[in-house]
Protein backbone atom coordinates (compact mmCIF):
# COMPACT_ATOMS: atom_id res chain seq x y z
CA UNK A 1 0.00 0.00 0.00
CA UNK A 2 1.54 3.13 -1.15
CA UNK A 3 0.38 6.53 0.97
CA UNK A 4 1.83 9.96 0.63
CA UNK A 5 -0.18 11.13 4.12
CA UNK A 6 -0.19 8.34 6.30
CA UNK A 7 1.77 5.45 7.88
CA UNK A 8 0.43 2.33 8.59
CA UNK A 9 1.47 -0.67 10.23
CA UNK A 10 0.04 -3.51 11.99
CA UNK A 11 1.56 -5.44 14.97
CA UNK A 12 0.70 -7.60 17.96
CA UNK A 13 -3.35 -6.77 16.99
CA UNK A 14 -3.11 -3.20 16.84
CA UNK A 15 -3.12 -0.75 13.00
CA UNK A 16 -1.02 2.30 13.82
CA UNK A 17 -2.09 5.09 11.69
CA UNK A 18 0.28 8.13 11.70
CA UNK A 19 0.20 11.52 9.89
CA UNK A 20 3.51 12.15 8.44
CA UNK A 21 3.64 15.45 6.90
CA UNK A 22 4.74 17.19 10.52
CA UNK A 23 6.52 20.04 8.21
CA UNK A 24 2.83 21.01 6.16
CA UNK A 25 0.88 20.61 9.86
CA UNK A 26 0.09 17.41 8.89
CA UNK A 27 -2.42 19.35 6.44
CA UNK A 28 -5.19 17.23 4.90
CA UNK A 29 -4.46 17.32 1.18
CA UNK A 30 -6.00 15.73 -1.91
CA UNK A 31 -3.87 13.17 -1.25
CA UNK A 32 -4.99 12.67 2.58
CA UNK A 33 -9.07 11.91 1.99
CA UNK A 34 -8.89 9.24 -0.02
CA UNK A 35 -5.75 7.25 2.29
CA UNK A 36 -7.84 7.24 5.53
CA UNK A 37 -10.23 5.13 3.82
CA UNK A 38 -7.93 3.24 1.86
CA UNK A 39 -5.97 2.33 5.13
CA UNK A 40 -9.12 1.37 7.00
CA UNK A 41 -10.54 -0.93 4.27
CA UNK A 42 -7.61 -2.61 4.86
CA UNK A 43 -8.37 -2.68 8.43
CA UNK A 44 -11.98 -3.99 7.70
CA UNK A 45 -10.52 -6.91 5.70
CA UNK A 46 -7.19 -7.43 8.12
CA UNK A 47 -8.76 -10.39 10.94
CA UNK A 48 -5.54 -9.57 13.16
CA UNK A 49 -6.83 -6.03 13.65
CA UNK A 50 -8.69 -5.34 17.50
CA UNK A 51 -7.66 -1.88 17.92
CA UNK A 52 -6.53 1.17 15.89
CA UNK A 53 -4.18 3.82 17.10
CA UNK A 54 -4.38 6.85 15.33
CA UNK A 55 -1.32 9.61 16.00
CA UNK A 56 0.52 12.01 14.27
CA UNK A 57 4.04 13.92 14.07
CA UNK A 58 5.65 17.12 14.75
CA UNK A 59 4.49 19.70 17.04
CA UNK A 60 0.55 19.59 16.10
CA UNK A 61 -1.34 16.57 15.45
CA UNK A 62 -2.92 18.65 12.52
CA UNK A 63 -3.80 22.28 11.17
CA UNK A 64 -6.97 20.99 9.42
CA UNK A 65 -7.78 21.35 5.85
CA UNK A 66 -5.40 21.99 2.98
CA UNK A 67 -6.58 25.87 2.40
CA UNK A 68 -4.32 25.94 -0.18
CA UNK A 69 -5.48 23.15 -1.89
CA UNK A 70 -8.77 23.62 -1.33
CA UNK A 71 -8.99 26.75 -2.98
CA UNK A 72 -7.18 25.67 -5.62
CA UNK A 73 -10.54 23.31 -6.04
CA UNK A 74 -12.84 26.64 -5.61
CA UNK A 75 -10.63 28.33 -8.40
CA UNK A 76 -11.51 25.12 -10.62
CA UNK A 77 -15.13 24.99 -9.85
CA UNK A 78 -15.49 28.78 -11.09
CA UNK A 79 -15.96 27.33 -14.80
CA UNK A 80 -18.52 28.53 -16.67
CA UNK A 81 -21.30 25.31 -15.70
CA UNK A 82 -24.53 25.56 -14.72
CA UNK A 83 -25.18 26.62 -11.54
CA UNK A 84 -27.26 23.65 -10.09
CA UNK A 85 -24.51 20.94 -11.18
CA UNK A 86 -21.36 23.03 -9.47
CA UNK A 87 -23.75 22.99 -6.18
CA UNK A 88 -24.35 19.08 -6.81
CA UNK A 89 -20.78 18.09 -7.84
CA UNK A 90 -20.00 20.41 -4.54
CA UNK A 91 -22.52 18.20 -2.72
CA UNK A 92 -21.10 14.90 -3.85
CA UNK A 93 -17.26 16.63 -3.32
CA UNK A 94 -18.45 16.89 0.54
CA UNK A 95 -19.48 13.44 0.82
CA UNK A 96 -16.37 12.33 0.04
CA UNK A 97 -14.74 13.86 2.30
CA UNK A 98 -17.10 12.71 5.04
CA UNK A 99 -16.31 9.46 4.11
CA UNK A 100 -12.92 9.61 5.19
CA UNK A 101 -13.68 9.91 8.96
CA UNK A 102 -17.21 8.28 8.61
CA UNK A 103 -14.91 4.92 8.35
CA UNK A 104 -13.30 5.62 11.53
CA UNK A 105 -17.06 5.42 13.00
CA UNK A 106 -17.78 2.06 11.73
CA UNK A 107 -14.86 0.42 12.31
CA UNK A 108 -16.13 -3.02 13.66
CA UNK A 109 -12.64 -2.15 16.07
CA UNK A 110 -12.34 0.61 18.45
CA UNK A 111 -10.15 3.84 17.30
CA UNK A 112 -7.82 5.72 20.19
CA UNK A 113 -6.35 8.93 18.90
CA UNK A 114 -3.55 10.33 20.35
CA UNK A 115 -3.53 14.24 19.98
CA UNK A 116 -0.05 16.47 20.59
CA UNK A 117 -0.47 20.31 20.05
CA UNK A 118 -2.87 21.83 17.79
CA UNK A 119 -6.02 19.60 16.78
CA UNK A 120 -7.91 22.39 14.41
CA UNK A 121 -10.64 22.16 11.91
CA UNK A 122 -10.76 19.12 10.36
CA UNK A 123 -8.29 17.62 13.29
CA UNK A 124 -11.57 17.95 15.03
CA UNK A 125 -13.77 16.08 12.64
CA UNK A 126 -11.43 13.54 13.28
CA UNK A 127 -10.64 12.59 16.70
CA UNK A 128 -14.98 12.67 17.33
CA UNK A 129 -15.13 9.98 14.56
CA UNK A 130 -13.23 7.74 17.27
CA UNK A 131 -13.99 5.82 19.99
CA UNK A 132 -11.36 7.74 22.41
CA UNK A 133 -9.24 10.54 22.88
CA UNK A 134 -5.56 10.45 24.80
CA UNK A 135 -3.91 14.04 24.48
CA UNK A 136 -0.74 15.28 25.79
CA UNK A 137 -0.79 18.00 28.30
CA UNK A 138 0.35 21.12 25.27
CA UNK A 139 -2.95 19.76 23.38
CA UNK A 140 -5.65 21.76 22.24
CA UNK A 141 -9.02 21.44 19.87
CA UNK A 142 -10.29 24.50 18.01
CA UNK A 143 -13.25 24.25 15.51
CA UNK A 144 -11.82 26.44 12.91
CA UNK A 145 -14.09 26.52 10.56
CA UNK A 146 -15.94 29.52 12.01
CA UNK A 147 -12.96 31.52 11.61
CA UNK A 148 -12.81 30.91 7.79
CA UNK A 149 -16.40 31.57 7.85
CA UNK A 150 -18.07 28.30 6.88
CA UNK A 151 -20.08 25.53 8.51
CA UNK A 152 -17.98 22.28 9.67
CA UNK A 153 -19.37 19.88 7.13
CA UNK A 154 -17.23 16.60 7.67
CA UNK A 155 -19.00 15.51 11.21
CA UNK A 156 -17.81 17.40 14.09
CA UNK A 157 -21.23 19.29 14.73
CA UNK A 158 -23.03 15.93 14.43
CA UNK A 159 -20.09 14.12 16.61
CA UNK A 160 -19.40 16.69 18.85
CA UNK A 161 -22.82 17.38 20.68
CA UNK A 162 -22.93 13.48 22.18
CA UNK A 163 -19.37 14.08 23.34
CA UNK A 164 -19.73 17.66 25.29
CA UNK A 165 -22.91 19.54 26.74
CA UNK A 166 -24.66 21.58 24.32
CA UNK A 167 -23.83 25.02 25.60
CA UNK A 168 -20.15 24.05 25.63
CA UNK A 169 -20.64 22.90 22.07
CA UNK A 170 -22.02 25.76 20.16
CA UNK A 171 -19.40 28.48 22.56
CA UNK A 172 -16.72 26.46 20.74
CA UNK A 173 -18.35 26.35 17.47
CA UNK A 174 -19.15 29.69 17.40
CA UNK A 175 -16.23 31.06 18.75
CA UNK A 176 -13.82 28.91 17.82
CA UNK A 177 -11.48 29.78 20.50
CA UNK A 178 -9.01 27.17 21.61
CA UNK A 179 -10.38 23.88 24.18
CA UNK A 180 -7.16 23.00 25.57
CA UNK A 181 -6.23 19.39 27.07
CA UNK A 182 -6.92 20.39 30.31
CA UNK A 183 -10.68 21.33 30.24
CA UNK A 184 -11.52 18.88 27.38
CA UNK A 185 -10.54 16.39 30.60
CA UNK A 186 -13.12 17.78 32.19
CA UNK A 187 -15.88 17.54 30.06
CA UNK A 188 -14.71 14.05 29.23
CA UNK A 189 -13.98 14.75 25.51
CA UNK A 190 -10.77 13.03 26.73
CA UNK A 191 -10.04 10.01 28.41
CA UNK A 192 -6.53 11.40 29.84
CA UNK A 193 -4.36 13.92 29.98
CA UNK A 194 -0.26 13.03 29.80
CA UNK A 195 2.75 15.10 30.24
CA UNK A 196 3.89 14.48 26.94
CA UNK A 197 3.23 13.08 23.18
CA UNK A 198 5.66 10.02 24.22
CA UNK A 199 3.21 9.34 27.17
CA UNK A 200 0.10 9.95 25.17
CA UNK A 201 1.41 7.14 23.13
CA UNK A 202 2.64 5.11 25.61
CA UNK A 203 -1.43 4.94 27.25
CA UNK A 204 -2.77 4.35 23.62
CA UNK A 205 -0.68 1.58 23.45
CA UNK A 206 -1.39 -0.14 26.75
CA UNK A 207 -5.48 0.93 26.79
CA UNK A 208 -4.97 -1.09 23.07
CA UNK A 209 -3.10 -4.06 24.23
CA UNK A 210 -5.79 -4.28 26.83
CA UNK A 211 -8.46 -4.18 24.32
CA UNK A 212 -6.64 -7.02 22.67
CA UNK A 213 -7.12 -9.08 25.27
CA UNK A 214 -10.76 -9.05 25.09
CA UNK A 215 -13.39 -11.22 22.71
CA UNK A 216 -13.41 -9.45 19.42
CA UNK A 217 -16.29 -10.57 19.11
CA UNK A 218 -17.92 -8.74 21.82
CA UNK A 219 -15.92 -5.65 21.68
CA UNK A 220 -17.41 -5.32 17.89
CA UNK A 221 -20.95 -6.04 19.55
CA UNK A 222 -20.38 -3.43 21.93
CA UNK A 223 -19.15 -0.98 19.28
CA UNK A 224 -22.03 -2.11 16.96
CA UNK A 225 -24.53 -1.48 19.88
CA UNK A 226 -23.04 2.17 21.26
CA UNK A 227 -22.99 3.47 17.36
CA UNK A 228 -26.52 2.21 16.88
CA UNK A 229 -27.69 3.57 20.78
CA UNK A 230 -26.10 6.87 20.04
CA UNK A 231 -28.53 7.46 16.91
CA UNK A 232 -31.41 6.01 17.95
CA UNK A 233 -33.83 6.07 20.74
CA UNK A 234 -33.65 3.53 23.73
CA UNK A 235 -35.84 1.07 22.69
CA UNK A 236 -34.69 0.83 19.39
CA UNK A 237 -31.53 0.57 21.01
CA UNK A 238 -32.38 -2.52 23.54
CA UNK A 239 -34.18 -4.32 20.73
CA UNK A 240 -30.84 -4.05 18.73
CA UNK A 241 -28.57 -5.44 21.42
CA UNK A 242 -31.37 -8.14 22.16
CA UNK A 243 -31.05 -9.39 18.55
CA UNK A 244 -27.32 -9.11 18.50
CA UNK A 245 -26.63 -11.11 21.29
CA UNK A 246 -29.50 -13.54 20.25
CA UNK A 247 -27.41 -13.94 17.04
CA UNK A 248 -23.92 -13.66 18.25
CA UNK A 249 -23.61 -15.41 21.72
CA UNK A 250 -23.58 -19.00 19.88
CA UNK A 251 -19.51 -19.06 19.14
CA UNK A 252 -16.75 -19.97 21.56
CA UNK A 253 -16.18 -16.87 23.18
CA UNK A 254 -18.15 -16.30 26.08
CA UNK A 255 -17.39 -20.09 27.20
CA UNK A 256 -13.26 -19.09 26.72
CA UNK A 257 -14.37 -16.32 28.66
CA UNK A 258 -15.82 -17.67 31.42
CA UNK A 259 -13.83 -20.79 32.26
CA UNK A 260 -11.02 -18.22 31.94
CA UNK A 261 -12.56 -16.53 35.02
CA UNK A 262 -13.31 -19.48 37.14
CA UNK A 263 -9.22 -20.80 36.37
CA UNK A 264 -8.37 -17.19 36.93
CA UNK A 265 -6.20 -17.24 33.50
CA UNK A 266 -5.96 -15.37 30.67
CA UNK A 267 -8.53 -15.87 27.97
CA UNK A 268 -7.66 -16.77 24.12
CA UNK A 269 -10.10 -15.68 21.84
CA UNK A 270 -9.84 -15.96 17.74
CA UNK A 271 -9.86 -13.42 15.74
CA UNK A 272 -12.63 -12.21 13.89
CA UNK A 273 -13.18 -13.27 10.39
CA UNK A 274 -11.57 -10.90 7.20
């Protein structure tokens, strides 16, 4: 897999995904969109995978969207077409994007990202689209997209508000004014807070190795059943998980499990299928 953006590597159960343009701000490019979901189709199809780790480089995790070449992309939609199919190729152009952090969300694995510095914009879009958020103590969230007067389009105004309370949510959106590591702790919008980007890592990487260690099985079912909770009312919500686990407690798992308690030893569990 060849990726301009991004590094990726799998080990011990865990995809590492790491920005690696720390000189550009680890900018999100033309080249960036379409590599997230490249990388995590490869995650969908990889049965080794139980956790993703997503970091970055440099001083900031990111500086959000490519303004330069995004308005090199307004400058080429300014040809002379009729006005109602620039506003739908802009339409499908946004969907795309969305997709990129869309299949962070349904990852059938859970997604820790570890934020260093500056997490702006589309940074922001991100980090919601996962299931955690480990920061080191200089980091900070800003939705910039007020600032260069437009709407965040790419999910971190439909992320955001299960995440933080509501007042809290539009002051930052509306301000856009910085949400350093600290207080994002205490909203919860962060698991934890470490001195530095080494030891943000360093808890990503032993929160994932302890995620390993679970049924894969049932961490996907609990994933599954929190995304489907989360946008959906309660009893839709306990008729889901009733079906799931009608469906899914019939494997091996939950008996590994078990007589893994009762010997107090560690469980084995198979992976998933590709």
């Amino acid at each position: 897999m060849e990726l301009k953006t991004l590094d990726y590597s799998v080990a011990d159960g865990i995809a590492r995904i790491t920005l690696c343009r720390p000189t550009e701000l680890n900018t999100m490019n033309g080249d960036f969109w379409p590599e997230m979901v490249q990388v995590f189709r490869a995650i969908e199809h990889d049965a080794a995978v139980r956790c993703v780790i997503i970091a970055s480089t440099g001083k900031h995790f990111t500086a959000g969207l490519d303004l330069k070449w995004a308005g090199e992309g307004m400058l080429a939609s300014g040809e002379t077409v009729d006005l109602g199919r620039q506003r739908e190729a802009s339409r499908r152009h946004i969907k795309e994007l969305q997709e990129s952090f869309n299949v962070i969300d349904n990852c059938r694995v859970p997604v820790i990202a570890v934020c260093q510095g500056g997490c702006i914009g589309g940074g922001v879009d991100l980090v919601t689209a996962c299931d955690m958020r480990i920061a080191a103590a200089d980091a900070y969230f800003t939705i910039q997209e007020i600032n260069v007067a437009i709407v965040a389009d790419v999910g971190t105004l439909q992320r955001i508000p299960h995440l933080l309370p509501q007042g809290l949510v539009r002051e930052l959106a509306y301000t856009g004014r910085k949400f350093p590591a600290a207080e994002a702790a205490q909203h919860g919008f962060v698991n934890r807070v470490e001195d530095s980007h080494a030891d943000a890592l360093a808890a990503a990487e032993t929160m994932a190795r302890e995620i390993c260690t679970k049924s894969p099985l049932a961490i996907a079912g609990i994933k599954q059943v929190l995304n489907y909770g989360r946008d959906h009312s309660v009893a839709d919500g306990l008729e889901y998980v009733a079906v799931w686990n009608a469906a899914m407690m019939q494997g091996d798992d939950m008996r590994e499990a078990v007589k893994a308690q009762m010997t107090r030893q560690s469980a084995a569990f198979a992976n998933l299928k590709a």
